[in-house]
N, C-alpha and C. Protein backbone atom coordinates (compact mmCIF):
# COMPACT_ATOMS: atom_id res chain seq x y z
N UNK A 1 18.80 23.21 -1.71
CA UNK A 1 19.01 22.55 -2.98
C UNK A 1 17.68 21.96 -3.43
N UNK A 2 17.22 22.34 -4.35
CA UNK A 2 16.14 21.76 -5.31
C UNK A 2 16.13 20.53 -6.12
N UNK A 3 15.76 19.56 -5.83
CA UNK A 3 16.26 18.65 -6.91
C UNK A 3 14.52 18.24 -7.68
N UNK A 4 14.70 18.09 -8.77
CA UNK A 4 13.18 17.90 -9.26
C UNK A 4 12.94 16.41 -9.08
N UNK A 5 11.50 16.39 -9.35
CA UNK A 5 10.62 14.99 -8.20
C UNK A 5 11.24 13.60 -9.16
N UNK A 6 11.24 12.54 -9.07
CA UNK A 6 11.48 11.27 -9.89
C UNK A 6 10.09 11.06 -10.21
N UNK A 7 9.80 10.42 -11.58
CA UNK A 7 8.79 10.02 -12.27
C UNK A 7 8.18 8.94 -11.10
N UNK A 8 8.88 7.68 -10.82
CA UNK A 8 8.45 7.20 -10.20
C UNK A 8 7.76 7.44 -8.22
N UNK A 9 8.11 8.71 -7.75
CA UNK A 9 7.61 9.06 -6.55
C UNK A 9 6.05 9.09 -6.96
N UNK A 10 5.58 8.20 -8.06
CA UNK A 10 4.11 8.35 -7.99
C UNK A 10 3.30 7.02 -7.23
N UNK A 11 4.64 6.08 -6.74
CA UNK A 11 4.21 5.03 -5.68
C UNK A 11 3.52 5.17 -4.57
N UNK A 12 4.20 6.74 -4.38
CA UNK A 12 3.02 7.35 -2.56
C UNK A 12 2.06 7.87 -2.93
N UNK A 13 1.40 8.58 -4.49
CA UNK A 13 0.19 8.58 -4.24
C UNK A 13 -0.47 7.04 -5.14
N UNK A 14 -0.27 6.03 -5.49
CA UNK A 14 -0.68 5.15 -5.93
C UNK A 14 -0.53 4.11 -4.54
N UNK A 15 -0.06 4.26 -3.49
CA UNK A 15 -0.36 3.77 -2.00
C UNK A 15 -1.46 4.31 -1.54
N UNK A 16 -1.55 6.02 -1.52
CA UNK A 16 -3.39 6.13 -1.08
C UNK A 16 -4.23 6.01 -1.72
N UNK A 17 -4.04 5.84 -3.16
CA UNK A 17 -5.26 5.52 -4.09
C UNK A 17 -5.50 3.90 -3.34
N UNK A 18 -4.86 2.87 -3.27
CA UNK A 18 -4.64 1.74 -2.55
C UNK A 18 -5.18 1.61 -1.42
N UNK A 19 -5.09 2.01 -0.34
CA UNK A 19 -5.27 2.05 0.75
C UNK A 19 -6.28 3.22 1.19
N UNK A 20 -6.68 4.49 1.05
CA UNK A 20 -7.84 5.56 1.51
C UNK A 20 -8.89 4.78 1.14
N UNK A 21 -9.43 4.22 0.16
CA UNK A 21 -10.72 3.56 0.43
C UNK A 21 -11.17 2.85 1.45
N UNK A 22 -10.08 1.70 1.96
CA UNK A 22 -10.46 0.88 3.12
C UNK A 22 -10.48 1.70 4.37
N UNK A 23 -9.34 2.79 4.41
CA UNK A 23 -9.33 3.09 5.54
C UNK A 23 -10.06 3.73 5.83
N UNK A 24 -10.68 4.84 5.08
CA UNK A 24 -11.93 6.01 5.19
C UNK A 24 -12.88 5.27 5.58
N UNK A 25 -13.75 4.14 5.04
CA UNK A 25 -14.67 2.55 5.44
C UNK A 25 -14.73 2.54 6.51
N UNK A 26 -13.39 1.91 7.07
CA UNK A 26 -13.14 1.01 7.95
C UNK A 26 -13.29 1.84 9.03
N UNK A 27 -13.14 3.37 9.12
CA UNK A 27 -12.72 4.09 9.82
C UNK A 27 -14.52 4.42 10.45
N UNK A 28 -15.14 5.10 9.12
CA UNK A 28 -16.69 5.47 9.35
C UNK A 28 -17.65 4.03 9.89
N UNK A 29 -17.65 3.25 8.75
CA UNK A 29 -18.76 2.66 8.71
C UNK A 29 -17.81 0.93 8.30
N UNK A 30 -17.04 0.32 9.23
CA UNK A 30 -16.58 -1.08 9.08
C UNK A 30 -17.33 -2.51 8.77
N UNK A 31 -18.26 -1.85 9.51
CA UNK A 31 -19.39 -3.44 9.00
C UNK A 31 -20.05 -3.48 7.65
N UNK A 32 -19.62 -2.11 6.89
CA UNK A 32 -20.49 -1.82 5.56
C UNK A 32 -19.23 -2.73 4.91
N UNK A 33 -17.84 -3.34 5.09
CA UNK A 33 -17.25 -3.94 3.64
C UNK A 33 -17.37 -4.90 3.41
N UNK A 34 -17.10 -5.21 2.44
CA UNK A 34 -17.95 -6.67 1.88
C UNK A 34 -16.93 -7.57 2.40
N UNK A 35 -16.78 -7.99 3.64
CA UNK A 35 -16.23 -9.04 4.25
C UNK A 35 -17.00 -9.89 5.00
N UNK A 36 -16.51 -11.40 5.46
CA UNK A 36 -16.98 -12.56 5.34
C UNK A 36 -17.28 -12.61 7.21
N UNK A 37 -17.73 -12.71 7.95
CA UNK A 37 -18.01 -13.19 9.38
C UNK A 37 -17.29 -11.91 10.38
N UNK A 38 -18.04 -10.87 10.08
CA UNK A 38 -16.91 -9.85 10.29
C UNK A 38 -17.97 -9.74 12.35
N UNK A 39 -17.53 -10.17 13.07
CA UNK A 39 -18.34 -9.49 14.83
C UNK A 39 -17.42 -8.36 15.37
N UNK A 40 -17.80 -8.28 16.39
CA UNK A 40 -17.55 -7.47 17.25
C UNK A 40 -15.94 -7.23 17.60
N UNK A 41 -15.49 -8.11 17.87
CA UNK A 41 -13.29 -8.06 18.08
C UNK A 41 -13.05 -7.77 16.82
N UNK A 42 -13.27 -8.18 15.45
CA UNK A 42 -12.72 -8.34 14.14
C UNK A 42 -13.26 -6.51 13.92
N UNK A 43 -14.92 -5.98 13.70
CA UNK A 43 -15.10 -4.48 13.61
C UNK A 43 -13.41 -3.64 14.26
N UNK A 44 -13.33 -4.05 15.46
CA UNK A 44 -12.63 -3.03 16.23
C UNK A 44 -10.93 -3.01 15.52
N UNK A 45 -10.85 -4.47 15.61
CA UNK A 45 -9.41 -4.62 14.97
C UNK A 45 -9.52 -3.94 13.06
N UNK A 46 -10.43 -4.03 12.70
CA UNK A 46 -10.27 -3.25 11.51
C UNK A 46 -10.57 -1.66 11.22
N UNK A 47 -11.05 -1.39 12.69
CA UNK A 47 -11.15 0.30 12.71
C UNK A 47 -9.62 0.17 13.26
N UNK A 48 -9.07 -0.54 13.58
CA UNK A 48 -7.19 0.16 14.26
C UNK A 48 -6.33 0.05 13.06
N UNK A 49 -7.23 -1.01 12.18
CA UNK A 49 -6.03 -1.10 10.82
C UNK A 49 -6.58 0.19 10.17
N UNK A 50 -7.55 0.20 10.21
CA UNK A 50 -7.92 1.75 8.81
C UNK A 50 -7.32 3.04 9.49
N UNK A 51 -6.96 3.13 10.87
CA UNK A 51 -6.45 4.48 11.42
C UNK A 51 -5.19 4.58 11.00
N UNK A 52 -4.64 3.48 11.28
CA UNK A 52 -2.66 3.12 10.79
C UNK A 52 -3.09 3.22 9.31
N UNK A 53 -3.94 3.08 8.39
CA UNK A 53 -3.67 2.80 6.97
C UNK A 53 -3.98 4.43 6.60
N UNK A 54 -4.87 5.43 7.22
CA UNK A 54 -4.78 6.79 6.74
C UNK A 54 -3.66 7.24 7.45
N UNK A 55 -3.15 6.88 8.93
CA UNK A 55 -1.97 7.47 8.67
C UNK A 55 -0.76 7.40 7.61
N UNK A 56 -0.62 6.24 7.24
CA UNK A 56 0.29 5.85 5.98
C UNK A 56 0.09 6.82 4.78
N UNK A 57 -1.40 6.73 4.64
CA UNK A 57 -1.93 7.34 3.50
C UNK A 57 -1.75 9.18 3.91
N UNK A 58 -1.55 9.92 4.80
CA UNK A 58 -0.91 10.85 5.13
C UNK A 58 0.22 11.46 4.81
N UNK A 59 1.33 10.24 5.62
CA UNK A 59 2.86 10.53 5.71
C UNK A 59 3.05 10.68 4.20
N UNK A 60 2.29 9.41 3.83
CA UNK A 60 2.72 9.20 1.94
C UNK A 60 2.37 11.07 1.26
N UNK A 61 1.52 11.45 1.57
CA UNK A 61 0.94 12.30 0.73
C UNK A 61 1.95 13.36 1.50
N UNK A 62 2.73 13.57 2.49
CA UNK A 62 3.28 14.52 2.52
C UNK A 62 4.65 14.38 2.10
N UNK A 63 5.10 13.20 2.21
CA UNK A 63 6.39 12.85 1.71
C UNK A 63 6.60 12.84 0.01
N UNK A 64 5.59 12.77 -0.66
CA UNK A 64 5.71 13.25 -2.30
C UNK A 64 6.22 14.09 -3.13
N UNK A 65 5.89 15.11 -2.06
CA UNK A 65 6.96 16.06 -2.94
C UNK A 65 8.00 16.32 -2.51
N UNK A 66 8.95 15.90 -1.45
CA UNK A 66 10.10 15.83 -0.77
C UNK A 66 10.92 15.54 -1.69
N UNK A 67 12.25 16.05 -1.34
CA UNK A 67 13.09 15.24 -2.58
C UNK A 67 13.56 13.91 -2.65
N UNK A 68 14.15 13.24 -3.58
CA UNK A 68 13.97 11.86 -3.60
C UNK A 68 15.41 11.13 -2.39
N UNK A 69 16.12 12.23 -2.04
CA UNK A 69 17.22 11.65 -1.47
C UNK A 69 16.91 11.89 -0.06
N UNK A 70 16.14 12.49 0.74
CA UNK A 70 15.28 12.93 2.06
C UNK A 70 15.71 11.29 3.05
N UNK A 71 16.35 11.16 4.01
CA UNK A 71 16.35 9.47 4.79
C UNK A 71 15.30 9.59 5.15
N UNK A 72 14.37 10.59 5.70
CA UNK A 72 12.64 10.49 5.59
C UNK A 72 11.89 9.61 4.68
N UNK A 73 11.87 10.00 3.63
CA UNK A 73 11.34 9.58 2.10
C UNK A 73 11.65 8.38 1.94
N UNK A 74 12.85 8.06 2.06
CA UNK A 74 13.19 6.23 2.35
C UNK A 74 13.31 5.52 3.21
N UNK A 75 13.15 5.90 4.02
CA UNK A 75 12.97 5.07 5.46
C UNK A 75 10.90 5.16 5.11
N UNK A 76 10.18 5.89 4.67
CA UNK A 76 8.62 5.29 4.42
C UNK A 76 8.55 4.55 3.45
N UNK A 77 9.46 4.60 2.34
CA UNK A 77 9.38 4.20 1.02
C UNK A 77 10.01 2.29 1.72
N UNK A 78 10.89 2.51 2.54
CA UNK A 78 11.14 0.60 2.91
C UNK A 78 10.46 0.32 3.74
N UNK A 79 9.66 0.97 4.31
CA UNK A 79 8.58 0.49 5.45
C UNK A 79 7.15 -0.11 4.43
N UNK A 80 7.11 0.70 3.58
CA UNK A 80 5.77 0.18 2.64
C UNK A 80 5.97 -0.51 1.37
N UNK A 81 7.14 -0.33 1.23
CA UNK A 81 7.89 -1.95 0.80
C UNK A 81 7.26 -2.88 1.33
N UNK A 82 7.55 -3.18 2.66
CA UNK A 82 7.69 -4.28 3.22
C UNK A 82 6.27 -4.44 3.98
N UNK A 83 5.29 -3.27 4.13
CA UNK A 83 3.99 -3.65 4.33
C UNK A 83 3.15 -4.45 3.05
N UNK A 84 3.65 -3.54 2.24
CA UNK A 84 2.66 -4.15 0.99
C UNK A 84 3.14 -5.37 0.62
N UNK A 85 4.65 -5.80 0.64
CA UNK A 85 4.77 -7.54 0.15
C UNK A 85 4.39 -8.50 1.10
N UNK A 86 4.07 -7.97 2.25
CA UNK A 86 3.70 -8.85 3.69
C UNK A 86 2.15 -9.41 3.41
N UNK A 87 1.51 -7.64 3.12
CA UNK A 87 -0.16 -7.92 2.85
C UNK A 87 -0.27 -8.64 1.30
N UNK A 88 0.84 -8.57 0.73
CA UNK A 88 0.36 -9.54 -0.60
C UNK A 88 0.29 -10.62 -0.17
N UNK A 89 1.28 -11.34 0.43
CA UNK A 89 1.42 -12.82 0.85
C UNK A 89 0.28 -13.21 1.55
N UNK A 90 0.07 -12.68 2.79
CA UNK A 90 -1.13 -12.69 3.71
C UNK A 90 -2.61 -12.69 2.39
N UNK A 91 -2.72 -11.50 1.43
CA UNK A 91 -3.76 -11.83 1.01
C UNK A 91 -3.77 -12.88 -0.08
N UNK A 92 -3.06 -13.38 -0.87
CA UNK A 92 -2.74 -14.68 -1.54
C UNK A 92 -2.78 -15.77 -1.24
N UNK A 93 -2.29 -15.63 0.40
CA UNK A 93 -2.65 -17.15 1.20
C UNK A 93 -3.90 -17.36 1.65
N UNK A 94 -5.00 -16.49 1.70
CA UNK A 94 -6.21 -16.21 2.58
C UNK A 94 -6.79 -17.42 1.98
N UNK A 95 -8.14 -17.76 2.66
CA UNK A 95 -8.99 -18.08 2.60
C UNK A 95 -10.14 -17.28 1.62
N UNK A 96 -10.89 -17.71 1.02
CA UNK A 96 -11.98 -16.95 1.04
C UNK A 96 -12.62 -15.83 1.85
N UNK A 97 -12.64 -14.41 1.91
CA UNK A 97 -13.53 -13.75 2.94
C UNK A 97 -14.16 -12.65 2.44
N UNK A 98 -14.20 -12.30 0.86
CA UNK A 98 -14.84 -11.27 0.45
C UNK A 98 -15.94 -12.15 -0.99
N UNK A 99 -17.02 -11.91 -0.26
CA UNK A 99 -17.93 -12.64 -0.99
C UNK A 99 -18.62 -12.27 -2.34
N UNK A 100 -17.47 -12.03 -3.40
CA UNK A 100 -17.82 -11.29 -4.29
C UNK A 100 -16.93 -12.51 -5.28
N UNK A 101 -17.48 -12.80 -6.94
CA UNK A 101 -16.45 -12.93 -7.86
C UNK A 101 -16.61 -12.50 -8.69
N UNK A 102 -15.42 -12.66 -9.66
CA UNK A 102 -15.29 -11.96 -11.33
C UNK A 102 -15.83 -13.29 -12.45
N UNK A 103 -16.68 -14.09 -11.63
CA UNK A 103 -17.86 -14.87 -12.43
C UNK A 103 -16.85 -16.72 -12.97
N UNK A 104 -17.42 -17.59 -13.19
CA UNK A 104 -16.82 -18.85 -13.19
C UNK A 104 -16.03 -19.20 -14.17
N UNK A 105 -15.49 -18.43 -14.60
CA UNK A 105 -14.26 -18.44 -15.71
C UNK A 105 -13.14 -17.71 -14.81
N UNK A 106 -13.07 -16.94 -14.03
CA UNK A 106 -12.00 -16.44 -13.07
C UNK A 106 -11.90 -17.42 -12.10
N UNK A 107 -13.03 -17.93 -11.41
CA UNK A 107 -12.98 -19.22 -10.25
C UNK A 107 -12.19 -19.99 -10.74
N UNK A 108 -12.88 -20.50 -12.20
CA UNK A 108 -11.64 -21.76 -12.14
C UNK A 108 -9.93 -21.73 -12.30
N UNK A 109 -10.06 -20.19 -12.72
CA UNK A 109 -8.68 -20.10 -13.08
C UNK A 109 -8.39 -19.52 -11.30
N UNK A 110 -9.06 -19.44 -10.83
CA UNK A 110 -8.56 -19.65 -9.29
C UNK A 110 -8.21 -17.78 -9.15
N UNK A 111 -8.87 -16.68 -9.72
CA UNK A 111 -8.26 -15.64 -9.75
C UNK A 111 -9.53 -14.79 -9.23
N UNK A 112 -9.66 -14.49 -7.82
CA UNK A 112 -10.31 -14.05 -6.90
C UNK A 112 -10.23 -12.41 -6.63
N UNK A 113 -11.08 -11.65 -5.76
CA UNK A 113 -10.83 -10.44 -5.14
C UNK A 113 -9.14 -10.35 -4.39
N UNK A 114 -9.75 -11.58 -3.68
CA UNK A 114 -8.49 -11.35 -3.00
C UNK A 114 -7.22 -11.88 -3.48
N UNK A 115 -7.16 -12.43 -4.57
CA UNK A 115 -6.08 -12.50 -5.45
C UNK A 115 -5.65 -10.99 -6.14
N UNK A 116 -6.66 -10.97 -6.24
CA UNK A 116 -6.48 -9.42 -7.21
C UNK A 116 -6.28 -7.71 -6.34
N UNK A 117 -6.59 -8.31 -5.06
CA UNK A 117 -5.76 -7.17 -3.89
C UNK A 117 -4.22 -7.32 -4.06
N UNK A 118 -3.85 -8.69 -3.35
CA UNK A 118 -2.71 -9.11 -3.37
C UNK A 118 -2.07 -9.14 -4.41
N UNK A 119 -2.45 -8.96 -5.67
CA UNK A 119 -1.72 -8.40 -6.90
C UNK A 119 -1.21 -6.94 -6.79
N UNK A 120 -2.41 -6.45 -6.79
CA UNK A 120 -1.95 -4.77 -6.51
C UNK A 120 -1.15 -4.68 -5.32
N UNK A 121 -1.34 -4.82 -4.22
CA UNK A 121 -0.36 -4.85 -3.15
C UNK A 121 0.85 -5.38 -3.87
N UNK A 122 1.00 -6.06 -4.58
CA UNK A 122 2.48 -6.99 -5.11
C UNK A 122 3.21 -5.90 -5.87
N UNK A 123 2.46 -5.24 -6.83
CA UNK A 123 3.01 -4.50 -8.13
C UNK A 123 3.44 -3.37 -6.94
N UNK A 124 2.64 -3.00 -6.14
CA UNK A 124 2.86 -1.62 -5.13
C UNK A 124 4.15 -2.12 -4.34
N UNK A 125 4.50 -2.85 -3.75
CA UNK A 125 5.26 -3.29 -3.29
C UNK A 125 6.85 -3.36 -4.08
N UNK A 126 6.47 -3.83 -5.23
CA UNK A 126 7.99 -3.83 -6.77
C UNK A 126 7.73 -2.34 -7.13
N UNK A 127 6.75 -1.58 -6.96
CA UNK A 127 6.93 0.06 -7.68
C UNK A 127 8.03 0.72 -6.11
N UNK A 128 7.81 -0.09 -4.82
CA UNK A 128 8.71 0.95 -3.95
C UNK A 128 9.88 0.95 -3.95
N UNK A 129 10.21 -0.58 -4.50
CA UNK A 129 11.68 -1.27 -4.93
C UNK A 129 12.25 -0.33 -5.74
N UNK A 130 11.57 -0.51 -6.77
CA UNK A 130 11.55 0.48 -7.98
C UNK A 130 12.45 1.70 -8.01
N UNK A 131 11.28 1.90 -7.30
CA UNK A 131 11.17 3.85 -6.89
C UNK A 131 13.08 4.26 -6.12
N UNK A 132 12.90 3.00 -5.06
CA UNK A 132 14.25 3.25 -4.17
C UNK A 132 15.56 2.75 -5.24
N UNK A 133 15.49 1.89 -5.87
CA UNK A 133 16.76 1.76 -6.71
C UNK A 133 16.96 2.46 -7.97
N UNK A 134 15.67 3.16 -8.40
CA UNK A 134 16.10 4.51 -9.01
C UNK A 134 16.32 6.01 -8.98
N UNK A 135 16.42 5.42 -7.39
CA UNK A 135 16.55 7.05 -6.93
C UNK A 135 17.89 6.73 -5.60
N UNK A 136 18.73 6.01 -5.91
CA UNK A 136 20.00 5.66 -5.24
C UNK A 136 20.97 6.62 -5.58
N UNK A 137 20.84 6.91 -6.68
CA UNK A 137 21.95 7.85 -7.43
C UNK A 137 21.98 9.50 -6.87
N UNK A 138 20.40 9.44 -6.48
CA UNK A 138 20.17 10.77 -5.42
C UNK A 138 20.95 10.62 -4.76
N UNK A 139 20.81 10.42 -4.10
CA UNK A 139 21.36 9.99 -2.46
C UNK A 139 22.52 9.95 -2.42
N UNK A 140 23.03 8.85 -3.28
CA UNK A 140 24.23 9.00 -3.08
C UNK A 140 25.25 10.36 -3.82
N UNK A 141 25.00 10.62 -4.60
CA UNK A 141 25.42 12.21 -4.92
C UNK A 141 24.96 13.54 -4.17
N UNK A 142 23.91 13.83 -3.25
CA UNK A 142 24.13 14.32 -2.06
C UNK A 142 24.97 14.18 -0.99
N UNK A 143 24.84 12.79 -0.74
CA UNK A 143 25.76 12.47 0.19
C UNK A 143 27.22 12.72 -0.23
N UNK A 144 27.75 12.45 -1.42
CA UNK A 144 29.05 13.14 -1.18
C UNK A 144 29.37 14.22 -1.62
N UNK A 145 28.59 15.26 -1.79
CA UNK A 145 28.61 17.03 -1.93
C UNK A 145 28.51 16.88 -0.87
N UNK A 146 28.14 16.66 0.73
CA UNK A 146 28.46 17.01 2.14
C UNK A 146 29.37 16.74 2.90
């Protein structure tokens, strides 16, 4: 059975547009990102996050064109749900650690890099919501043709 793709399955490739930059980085050359006190334990722990983040960025890219009712496809689609609203929070609560700004009219309004990760992680996170409660109707109309 063929079912054609949902508009919104464009969350898994807007997860590796998201995520392949750091991880390709993190993966080659980790001490090149513009992060804050980065030694020797912190390098290693962010080459293990960029390996898990191209695998993500993988599964995602193969799971795209799957059909939208696949328990594959949604069982990644609530897993990166729940990565990306985790890493929003985590990066919203941070500290300072990427030593870059969008100049003293964003400072004061308190609206940082890492505000502005944790944004995108946020919207990525409501596009998987999204994605899964408009594509319920799949699913469940497969499921009872079987």
């Amino acid at each position: 059975m063929s079912a054609p793709r949902h508009p919104l399955s464009v969350v898994f490739l807007l997860h590796i547009a998201l995520e392949s930059p750091l991880g390709i980085q993190g993966i080659w050359t980790p001490s090149s990102l513009p992060f804050l006190q980065l030694n020797n334990t912190t390098l290693i722990v962010l080459k293990l996050y960029a390996a898990l983040v191209l695998g993500t960025c993988l599964v995602a890219l193969l799971v795209y064109p799957l059909p939208e009712f696949l328990p594959g496809k949604r069982a990644l689609a609530m897993g990166l749900c729940i990565y990306h609203s985790i890493v929003s929070t985590i990066l919203f609560q941070s500290p300072r650690f990427i030593p870059y700004s969008f100049g003293p009219v964003f400072e004061a309004w308190k609206f940082t890099p890492e505000v502005l990760w944790g944004g995108l992680h946020g919207f990525l996170g409501l596009g998987m919501v999204a994605w899964w409660q408009s594509t319920v109707g799949y699913a469940q109309a497969v499921r009872k043709m079987q």
